[in-house]
Structure formats: C-alpha cells, structure tokens
Protein backbone atom coordinates (compact mmCIF):
# COMPACT_ATOMS: atom_id res chain seq x y z
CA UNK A 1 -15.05 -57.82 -70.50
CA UNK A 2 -14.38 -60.37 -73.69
CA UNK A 3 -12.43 -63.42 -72.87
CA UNK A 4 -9.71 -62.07 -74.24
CA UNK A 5 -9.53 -59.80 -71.61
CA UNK A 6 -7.85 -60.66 -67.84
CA UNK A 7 -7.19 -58.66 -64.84
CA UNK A 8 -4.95 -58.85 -62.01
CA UNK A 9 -6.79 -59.41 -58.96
CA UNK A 10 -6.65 -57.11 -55.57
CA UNK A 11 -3.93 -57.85 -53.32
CA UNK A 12 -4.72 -58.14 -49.14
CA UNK A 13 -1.83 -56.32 -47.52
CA UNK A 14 -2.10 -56.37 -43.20
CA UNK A 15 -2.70 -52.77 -41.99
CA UNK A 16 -4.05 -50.86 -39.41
CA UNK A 17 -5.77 -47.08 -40.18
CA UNK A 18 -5.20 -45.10 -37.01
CA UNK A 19 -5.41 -41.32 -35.95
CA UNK A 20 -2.39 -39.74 -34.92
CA UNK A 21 -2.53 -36.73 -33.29
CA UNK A 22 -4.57 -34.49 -35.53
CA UNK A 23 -4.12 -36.44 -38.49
CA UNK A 24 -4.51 -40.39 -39.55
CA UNK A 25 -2.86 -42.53 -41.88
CA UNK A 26 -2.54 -46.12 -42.51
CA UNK A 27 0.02 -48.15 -40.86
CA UNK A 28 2.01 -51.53 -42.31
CA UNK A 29 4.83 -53.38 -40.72
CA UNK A 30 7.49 -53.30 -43.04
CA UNK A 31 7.22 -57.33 -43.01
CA UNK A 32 3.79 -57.51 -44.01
CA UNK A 33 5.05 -55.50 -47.26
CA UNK A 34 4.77 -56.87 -50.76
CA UNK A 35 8.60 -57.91 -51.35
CA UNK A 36 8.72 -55.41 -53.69
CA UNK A 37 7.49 -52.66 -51.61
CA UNK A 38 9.40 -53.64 -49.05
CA UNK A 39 12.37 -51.60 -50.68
CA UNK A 40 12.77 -48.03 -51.00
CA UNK A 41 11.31 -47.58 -54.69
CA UNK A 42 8.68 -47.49 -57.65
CA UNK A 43 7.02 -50.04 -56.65
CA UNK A 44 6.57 -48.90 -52.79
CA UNK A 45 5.46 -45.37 -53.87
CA UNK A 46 2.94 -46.82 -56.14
CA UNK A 47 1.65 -48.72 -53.63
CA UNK A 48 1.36 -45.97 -51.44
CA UNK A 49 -0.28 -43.89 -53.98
CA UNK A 50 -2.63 -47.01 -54.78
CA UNK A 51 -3.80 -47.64 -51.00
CA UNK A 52 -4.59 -43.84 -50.83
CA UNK A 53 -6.59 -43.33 -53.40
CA UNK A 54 -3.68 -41.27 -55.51
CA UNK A 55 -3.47 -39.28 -57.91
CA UNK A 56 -6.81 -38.27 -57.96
CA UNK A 57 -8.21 -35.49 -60.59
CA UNK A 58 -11.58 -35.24 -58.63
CA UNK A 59 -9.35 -34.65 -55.55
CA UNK A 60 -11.64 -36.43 -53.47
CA UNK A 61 -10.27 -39.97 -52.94
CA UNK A 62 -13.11 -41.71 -53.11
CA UNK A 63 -11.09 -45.37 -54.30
CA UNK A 64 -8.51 -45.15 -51.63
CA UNK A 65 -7.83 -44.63 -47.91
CA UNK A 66 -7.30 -41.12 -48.25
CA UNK A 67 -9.17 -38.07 -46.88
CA UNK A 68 -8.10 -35.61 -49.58
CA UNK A 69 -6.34 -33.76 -47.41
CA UNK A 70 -2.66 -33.51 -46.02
CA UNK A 71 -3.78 -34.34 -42.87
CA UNK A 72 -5.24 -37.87 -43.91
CA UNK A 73 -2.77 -38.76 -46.98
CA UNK A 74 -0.20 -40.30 -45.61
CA UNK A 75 1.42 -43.82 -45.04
CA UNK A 76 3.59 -44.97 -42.09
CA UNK A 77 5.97 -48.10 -42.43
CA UNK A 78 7.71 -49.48 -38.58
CA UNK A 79 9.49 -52.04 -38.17
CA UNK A 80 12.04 -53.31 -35.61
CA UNK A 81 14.77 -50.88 -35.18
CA UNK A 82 18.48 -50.89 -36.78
CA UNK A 83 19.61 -48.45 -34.26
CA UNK A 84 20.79 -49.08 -31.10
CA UNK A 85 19.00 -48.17 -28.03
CA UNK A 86 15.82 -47.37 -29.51
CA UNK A 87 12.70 -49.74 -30.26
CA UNK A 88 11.33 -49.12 -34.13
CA UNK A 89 12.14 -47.69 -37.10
CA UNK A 90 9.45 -45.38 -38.49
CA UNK A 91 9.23 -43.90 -41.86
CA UNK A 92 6.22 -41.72 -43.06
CA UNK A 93 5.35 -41.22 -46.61
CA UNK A 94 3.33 -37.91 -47.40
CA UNK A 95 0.91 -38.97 -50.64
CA UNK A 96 0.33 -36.50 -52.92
CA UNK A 97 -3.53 -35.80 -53.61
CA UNK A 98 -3.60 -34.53 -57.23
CA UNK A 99 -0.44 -35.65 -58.38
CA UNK A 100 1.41 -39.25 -58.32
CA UNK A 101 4.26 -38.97 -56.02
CA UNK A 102 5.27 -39.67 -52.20
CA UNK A 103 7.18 -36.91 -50.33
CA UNK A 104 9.91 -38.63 -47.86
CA UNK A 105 11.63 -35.83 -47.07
CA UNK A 106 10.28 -34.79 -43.37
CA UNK A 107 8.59 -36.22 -40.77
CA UNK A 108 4.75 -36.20 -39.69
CA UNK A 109 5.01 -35.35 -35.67
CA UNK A 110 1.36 -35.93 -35.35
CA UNK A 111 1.62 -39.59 -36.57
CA UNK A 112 4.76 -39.56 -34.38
CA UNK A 113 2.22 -40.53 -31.56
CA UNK A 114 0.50 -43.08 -33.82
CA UNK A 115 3.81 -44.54 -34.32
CA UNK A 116 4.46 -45.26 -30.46
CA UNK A 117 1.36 -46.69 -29.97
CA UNK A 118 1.53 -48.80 -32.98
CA UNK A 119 4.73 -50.66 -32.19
CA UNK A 120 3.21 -51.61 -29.26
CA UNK A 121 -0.18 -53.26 -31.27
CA UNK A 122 2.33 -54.60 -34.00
CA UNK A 123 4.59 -56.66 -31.22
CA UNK A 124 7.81 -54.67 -32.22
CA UNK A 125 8.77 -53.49 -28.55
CA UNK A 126 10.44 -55.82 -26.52
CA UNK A 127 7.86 -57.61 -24.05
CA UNK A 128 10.23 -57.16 -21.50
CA UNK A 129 9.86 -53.55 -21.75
CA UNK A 130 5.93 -53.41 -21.39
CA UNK A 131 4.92 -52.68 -18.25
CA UNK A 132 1.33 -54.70 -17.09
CA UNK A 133 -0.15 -51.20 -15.82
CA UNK A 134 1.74 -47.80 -16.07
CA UNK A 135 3.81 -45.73 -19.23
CA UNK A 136 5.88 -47.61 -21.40
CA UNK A 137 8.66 -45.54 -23.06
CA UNK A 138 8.92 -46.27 -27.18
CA UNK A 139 12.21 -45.21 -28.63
CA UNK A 140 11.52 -44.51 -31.65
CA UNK A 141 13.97 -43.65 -34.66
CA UNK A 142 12.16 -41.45 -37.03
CA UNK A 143 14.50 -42.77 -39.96
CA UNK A 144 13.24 -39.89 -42.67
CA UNK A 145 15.14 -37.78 -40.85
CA UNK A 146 17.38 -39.28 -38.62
CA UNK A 147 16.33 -38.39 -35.56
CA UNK A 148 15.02 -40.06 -32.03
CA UNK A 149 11.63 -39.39 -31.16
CA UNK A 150 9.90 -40.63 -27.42
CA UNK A 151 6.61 -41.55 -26.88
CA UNK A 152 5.43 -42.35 -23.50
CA UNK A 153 2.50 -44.61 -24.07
CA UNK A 154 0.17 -45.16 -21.19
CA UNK A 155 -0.14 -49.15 -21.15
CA UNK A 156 -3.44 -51.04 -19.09
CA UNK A 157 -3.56 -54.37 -18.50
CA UNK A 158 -0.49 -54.97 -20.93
CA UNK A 159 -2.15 -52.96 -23.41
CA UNK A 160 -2.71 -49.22 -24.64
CA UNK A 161 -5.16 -47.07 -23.08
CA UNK A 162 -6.51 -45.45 -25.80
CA UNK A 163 -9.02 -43.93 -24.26
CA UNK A 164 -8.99 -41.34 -21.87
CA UNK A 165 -10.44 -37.55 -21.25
CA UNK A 166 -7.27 -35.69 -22.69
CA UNK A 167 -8.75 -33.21 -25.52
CA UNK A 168 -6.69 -31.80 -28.18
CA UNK A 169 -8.10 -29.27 -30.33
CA UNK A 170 -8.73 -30.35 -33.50
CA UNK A 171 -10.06 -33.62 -32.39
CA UNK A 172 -13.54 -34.80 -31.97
CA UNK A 173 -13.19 -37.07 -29.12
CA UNK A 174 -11.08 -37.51 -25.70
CA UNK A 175 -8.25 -39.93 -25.55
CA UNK A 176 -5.43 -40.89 -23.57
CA UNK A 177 -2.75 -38.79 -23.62
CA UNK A 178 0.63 -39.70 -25.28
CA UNK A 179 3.83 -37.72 -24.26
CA UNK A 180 5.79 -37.33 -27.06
CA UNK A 181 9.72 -35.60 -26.81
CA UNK A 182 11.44 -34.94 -30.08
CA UNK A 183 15.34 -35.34 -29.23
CA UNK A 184 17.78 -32.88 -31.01
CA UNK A 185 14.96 -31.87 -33.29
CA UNK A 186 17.46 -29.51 -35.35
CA UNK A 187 19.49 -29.79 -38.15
CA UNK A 188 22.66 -31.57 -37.16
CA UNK A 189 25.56 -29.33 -38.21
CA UNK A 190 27.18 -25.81 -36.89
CA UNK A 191 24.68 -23.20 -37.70
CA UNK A 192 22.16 -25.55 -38.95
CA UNK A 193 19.01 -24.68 -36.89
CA UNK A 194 19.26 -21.55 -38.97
CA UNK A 195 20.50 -22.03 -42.47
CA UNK A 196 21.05 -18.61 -43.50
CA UNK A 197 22.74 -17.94 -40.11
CA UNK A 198 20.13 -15.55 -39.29
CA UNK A 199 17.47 -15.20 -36.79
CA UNK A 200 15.94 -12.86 -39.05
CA UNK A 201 16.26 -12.67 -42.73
CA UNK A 202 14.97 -10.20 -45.38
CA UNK A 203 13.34 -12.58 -47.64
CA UNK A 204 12.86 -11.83 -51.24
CA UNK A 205 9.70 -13.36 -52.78
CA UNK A 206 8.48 -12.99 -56.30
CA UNK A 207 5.65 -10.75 -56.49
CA UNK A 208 5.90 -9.69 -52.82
CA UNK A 209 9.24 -7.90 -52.57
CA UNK A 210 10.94 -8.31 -48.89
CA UNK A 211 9.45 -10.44 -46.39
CA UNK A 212 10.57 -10.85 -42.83
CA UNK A 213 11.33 -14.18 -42.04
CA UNK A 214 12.72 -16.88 -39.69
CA UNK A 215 13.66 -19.31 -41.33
CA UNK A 216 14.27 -22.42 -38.95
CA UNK A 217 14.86 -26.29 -39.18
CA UNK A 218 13.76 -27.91 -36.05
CA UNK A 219 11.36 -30.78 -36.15
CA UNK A 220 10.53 -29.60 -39.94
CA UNK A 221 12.16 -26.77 -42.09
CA UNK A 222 10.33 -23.77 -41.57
CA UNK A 223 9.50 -20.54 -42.80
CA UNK A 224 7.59 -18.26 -40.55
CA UNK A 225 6.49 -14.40 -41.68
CA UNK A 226 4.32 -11.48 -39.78
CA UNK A 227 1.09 -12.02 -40.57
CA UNK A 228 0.73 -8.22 -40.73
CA UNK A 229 3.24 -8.51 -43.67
CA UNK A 230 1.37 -10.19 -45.69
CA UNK A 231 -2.35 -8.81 -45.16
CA UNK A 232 -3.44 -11.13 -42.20
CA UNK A 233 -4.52 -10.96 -38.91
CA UNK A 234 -3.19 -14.56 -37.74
CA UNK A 235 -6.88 -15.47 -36.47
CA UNK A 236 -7.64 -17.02 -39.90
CA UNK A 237 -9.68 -20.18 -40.84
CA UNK A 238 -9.08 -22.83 -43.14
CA UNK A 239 -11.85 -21.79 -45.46
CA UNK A 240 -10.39 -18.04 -45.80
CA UNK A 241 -7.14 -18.98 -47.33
CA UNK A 242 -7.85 -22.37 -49.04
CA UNK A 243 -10.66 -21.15 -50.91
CA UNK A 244 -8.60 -17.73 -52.16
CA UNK A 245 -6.28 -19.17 -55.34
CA UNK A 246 -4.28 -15.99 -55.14
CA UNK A 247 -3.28 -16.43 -51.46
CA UNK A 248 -1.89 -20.26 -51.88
CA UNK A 249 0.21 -18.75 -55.06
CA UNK A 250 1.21 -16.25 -52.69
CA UNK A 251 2.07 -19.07 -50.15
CA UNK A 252 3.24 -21.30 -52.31
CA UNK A 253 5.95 -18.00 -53.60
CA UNK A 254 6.70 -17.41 -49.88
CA UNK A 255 7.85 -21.45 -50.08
CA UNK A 256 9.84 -21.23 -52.98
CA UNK A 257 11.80 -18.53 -51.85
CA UNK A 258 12.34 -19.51 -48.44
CA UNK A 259 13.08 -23.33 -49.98
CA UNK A 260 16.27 -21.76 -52.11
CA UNK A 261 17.61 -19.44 -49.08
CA UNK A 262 17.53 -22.66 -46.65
CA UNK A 263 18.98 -24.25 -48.98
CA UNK A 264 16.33 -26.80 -49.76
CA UNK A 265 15.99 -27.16 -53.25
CA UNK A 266 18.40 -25.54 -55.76
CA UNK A 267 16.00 -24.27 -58.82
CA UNK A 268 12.34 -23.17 -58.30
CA UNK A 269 11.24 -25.93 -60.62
CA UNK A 270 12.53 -28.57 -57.81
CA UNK A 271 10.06 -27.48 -55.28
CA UNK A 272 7.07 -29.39 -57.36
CA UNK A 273 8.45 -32.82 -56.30
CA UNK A 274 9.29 -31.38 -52.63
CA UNK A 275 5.77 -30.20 -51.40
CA UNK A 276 6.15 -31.61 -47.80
CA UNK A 277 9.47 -28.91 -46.79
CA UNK A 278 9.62 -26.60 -45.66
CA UNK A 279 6.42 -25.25 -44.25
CA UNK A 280 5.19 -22.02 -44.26
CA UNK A 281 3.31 -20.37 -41.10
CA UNK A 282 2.18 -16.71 -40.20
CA UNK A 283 2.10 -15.54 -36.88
CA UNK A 284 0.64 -12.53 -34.91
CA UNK A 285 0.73 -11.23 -31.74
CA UNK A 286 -2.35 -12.60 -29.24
CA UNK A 287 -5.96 -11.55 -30.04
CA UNK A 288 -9.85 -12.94 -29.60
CA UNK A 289 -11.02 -15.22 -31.90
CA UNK A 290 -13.58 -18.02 -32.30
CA UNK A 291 -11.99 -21.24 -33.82
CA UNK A 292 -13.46 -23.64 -36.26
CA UNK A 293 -15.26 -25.81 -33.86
CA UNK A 294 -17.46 -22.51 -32.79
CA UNK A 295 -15.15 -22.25 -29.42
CA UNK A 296 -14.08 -19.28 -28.47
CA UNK A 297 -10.31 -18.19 -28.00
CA UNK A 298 -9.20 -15.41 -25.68
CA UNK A 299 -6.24 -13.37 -26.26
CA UNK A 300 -5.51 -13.94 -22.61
CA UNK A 301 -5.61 -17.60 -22.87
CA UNK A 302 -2.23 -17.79 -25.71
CA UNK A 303 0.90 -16.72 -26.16
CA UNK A 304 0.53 -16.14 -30.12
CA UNK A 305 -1.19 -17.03 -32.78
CA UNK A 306 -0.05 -18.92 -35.61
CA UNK A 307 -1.68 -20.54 -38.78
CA UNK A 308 0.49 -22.81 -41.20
CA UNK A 309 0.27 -24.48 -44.48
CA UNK A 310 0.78 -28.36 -45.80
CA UNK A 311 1.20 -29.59 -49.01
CA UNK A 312 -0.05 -25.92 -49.98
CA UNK A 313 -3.38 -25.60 -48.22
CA UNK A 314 -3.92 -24.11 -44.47
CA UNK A 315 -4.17 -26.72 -42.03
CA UNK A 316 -7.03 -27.56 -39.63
CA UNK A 317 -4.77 -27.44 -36.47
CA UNK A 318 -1.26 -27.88 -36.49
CA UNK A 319 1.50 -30.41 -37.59
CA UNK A 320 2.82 -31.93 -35.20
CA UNK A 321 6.46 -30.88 -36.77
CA UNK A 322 5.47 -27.17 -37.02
CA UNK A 323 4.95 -27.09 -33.30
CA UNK A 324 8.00 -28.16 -32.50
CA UNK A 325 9.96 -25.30 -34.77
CA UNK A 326 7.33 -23.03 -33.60
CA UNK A 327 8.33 -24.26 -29.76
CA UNK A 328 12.06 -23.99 -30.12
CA UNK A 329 11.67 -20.55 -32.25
CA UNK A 330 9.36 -18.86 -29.38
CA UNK A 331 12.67 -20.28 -27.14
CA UNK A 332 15.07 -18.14 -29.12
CA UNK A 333 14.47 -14.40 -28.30
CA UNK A 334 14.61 -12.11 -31.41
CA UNK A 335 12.66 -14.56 -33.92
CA UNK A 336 9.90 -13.43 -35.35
CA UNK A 337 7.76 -16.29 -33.42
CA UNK A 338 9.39 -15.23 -29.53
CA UNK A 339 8.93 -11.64 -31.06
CA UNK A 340 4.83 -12.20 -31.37
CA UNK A 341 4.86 -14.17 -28.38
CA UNK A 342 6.10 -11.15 -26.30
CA UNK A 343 9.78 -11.80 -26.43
CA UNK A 344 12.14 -12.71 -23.66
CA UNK A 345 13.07 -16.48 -22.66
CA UNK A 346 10.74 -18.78 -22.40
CA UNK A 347 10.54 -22.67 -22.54
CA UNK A 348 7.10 -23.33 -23.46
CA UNK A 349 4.42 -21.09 -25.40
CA UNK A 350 0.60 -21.72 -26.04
CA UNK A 351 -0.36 -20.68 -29.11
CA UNK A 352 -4.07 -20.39 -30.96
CA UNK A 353 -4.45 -22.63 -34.26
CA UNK A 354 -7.59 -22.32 -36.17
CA UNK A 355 -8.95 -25.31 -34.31
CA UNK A 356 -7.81 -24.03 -30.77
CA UNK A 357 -4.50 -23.80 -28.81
CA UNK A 358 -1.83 -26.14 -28.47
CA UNK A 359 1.07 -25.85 -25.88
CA UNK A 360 4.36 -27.02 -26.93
CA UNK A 361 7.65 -26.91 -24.52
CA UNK A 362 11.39 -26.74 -25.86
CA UNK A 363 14.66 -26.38 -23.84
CA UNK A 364 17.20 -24.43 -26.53
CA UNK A 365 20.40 -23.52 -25.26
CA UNK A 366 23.79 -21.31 -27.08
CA UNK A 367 26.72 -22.42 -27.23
CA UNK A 368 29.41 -20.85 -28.59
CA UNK A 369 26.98 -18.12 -30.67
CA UNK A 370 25.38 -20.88 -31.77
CA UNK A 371 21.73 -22.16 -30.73
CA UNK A 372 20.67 -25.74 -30.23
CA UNK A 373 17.93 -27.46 -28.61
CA UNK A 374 18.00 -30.38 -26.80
CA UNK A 375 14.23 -31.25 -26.63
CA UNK A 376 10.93 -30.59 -27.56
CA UNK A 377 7.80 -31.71 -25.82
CA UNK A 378 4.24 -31.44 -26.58
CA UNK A 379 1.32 -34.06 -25.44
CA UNK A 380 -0.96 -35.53 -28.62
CA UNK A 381 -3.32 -38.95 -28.66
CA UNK A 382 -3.55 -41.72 -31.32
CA UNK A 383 -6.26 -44.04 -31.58
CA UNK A 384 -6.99 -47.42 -34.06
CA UNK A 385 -9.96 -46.70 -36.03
CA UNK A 386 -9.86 -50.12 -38.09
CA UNK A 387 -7.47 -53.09 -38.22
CA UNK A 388 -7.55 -55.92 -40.89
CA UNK A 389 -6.25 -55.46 -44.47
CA UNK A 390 -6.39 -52.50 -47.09
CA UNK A 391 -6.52 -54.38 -50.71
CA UNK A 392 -5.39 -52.84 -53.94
CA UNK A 393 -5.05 -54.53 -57.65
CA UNK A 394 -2.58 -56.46 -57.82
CA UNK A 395 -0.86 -54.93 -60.52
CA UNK A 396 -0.86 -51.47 -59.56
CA UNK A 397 3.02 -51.63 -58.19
C-alpha cells in the first residue's frame, strides 16, 4: 500500500450466529443496524451479502459467515413488534451464494425457531411474559410475509433451555425442543392456497412436456411433482441430484413453469432475481431407504417420501416452509402429496427426507369449495453457536 493509498476500516456490528432448525444464520436486532441498513435497501442487502461472504465465484465463502449453502446463507433481522398482539417482528433475508442479491420474498420456517428463541436472548419479549421455569409463548410476526408464527420456547431459570434430548434429523446433536405453529399459513385471498384453482394441474415445462403438479402456497409457494414423472424414486440423496447439471436445469425448468402458472413471476427472465419461491419437491409413495447419516428408513416407519430443492440445489433435510405446504397438502385429499401418502383425511403425515423423517401436523378445513388451513405444527430446535460481533469493511454498504 503507498501512502497515497487509504482504506476504510471493518465495522463491529452486534450479532449472534445461531442454528435454527436444520439450518443457521446470523441474527441482528434491527437497532444494532448500521443506520443505513437499518432501512429496507442497497445498503442493507450489501451488508447482508458482505457478512455472508457474498457473491462468491469460488462458491465456498470462505470471507464471510456463510456455509455455501442455502441452508447456512441467510440473515435474520427482529425487532420489537408493530403488530398488535404479537411480540417481534422477524424478517429473513435469503443471500445468494454466487450471485449479489438477497431474496425477501418467503420465509425460512427453520429459522422460524431461531427467531423465538432469539427474542428471548435479545430482551424483545416483554419480561412480564417470561415465565422463571416452564414454556413461554413468542408471537412472532413473520413480516416477509405477513403472517403470525408461534414458538413455544421452553424457558429454565428465566432463560432458554437449549439443550435437551429432542433429535431432529438432519442435526448432529440433541436439543430442546421448540413447538412452532404457523397461523393461516396460506395465501390470504379466495382460492389462494391454490393459485390455478386446481388441486391438480397439467403443468407444461420446457423440455419435459406435461407434468403433474400441485401447485400450493402454504407456508412457501410450492410446486410438488411424482417423482415417477420425472425419473426418480423419491429416496434420493443430496449428492445424486446436486452433482447431475442436467437434473437442476431440469429443476430449475419445473420452477419456472410452475413460477408463471402461480402466478409468481410474469416472464421467465424474472425468476433469476426470485430464487427463494416457489420451491420445487418430488414425492413418492413409502419405500426402504438408508438416509445420509447411514440410518436406515423403513417404508413402515413414513407416510411418504419427499425430497425438495432451495435456491436450486436438493436440500439436506427439509425447509422448514416446505413442511408446512407438504403438511397442509397431505391434509387435502386428491393432491398429489395426500395421493403418495395413501390418500384419505389426515391431519398429520411423517414423511422420509434424505436426512430422515420429519412429522408435520395441519388442520385444513373447506368452506364454501374452498380449502383453508388454520394451522400448521411441526416441533424443530435452535441453538446459539457464537454471540459477539460479525465485522465487515466499512465501506462495503
């Protein structure tokens, strides 16, 4: 460096890195901010980008936070809520890996947990409302999408258990378990839990002909096809799709297509800057299979099976958003999903992942022709892996 030269120096911004369900992120109070992150804006998603490690080339992100996945990209702002009745506002940012821009546009249900336990280590829930020993109840309003969200956080000695013996697949370690219900988790609108109006569509996709598909928005927009349909057996690992170039351009086709029928995005070109909605999942009637830990799955032991995609690659387990349209689809009989689950009514389904199973419980009603559901439930952990302050150069928002 010549003494011409000067550069801004790195910035210490409060945060806290935790692991939310199946996935972590890194958490800020929206106080603790840079006032010009503290906005919707430029300078918040380059912030974002900058704590993460994004966009990186080597897709690796080894100078940021990130895990180079879309499981551990990802940025969660609370702060105390606008709403009445409910405790926090939370709003996720997905971070792009390879390419520089944050996806708002849905929720992360597996971070959902992170953010109930979170507003209670931040101080944004109302001491009055923290019991000494027992569950305390966050209301959370998940303001991406506009929705309520309730996490029953188990609370000891006025503060959260975080550890416990509750195993979810997908995770190394027990925790405590963390309740979480997802209120109204559908599109608000007549016939908006299914876009096209249909609980089965004949989906056109380029280079793949028809498709059947359910296309669903509860807890995330959703596509879900037959694994059969599309050359699959539904007991696949991560490794077998992500690894195969054609099969994510297939995916990524099956996304476009469903994107414009749901009425997501209104040119394929728009679904570039939209890589967080919808997801796509495949699912397939109950069979043996050993999951990615080396544990074996029975067919006995699930309902289904179902694998699904983020920000275009297969994920390990499953979002925490996908279960819940997967939950309220399996509630609905004639989808594809309550199809490969047996059919019939049911409120709750088990269903293999490539990690394991997950159970997920919804309560879907009709009314009028028209199908709504009032809740889903599912049980997740979160846990604070480091506390303190991420720092980035100061001029990189």
């Amino acid at each position: 460096m010549t003494a011409a030269q000067s550069y801004a120096p790195q910035v210490k911004i409060p945060a806290t890195y935790m692991r939310g369900g199946t996935s972590k992120g890194v958490f800020f109070r929206l106080q603790d901010l840079p006032e010009a992150a503290q906005v919707p804006g430029t300078a918040r998603d380059k912030l974002f980008m900058r704590v993460i490690g994004s966009p990186d080339a080597y897709g690796a992100h080894i100078d940021g936070m990130g895990g180079a996945t879309s499981s551990t990209s990802k940025c969660v702002i609370l702060c105390k809520s606008s709403q009445p009745d409910h405790d926090v506002d939370y709003l996720y940012g997905q971070v792009s890996i390879d390419k520089a821009f944050v996806d708002w546009s849905g929720n992360c249900g597996n971070l959902s947990t992170g953010a109930g336990a979170f507003a209670l280590h931040a101080g944004l829930v109302d001491p009055s409302r923290i019991p000494q020993n027992g569950v305390c109840e966050v209301r959370i309003w998940q303001a991406n999408i506009g929705k309520t969200i309730i996490a029953h956080v188990p609370v000891t000695n006025g503060e959260v258990q975080e550890t416990g013996d509750f195993e979810l697949d997908g995770v190394t370690f027990p925790a405590a378990e963390i309740v979480l219900e997802f209120m109204n988790p559908s599109e608000d609108g007549e016939g908006s839990m299914f876009p096209t109006g249909n609980l089965v569509d004949e989906l056109e996709v380029e280079g793949l002909g028809n498709l059947k598909a359910t296309m669903i928005s509860a807890g995330i927009p959703t596509v879900f096809v037959n694994a059969e349909d599309i050359g699959y057996t539904g007991t696949e690992l991560r490794e077998t799709i992500n690894t195969d170039p054609a099969a994510l351009a297939k995916f990524e086709a099956i996304r476009i297509a469903g994107a414009l029928r749901m009425g997501l995005i209104k040119d394929p070109s728009e679904a570039a800057t939209r890589q967080h909605t919808p997801k796509i999942a495949f699912v397939a009637k109950p069979k043996d299979y050993v999951a990615s830990s080396g544990k074996e799955i029975k067919a006995d032991n699930v309902d289904l099976l179902v694998r699904a995609l983020s920000m275009g690659k297969l994920h390990h387990a499953m979002m925490g958003t996908a279960a819940v349209a997967i939950g309220t689809a399996a509630a609905i009989p004639g989808t594809l999903v309550n199809l490969a689950a047996g059919g019939g009514e049911r409120q709750a389904v088990r269903f293999g992942h490539p990690s394991g199973t997950l159970r997920v419980g919804a309560e879907a009603i009709q009314v009028n022709g028209e199908w709504t559901v009032t809740k889903a439930i599912m049980s997740r952990s979160a846990r604070i892996l480091m506390e303190g302050w991420v720092r980035v150069p100061g001029d990189s928002f």
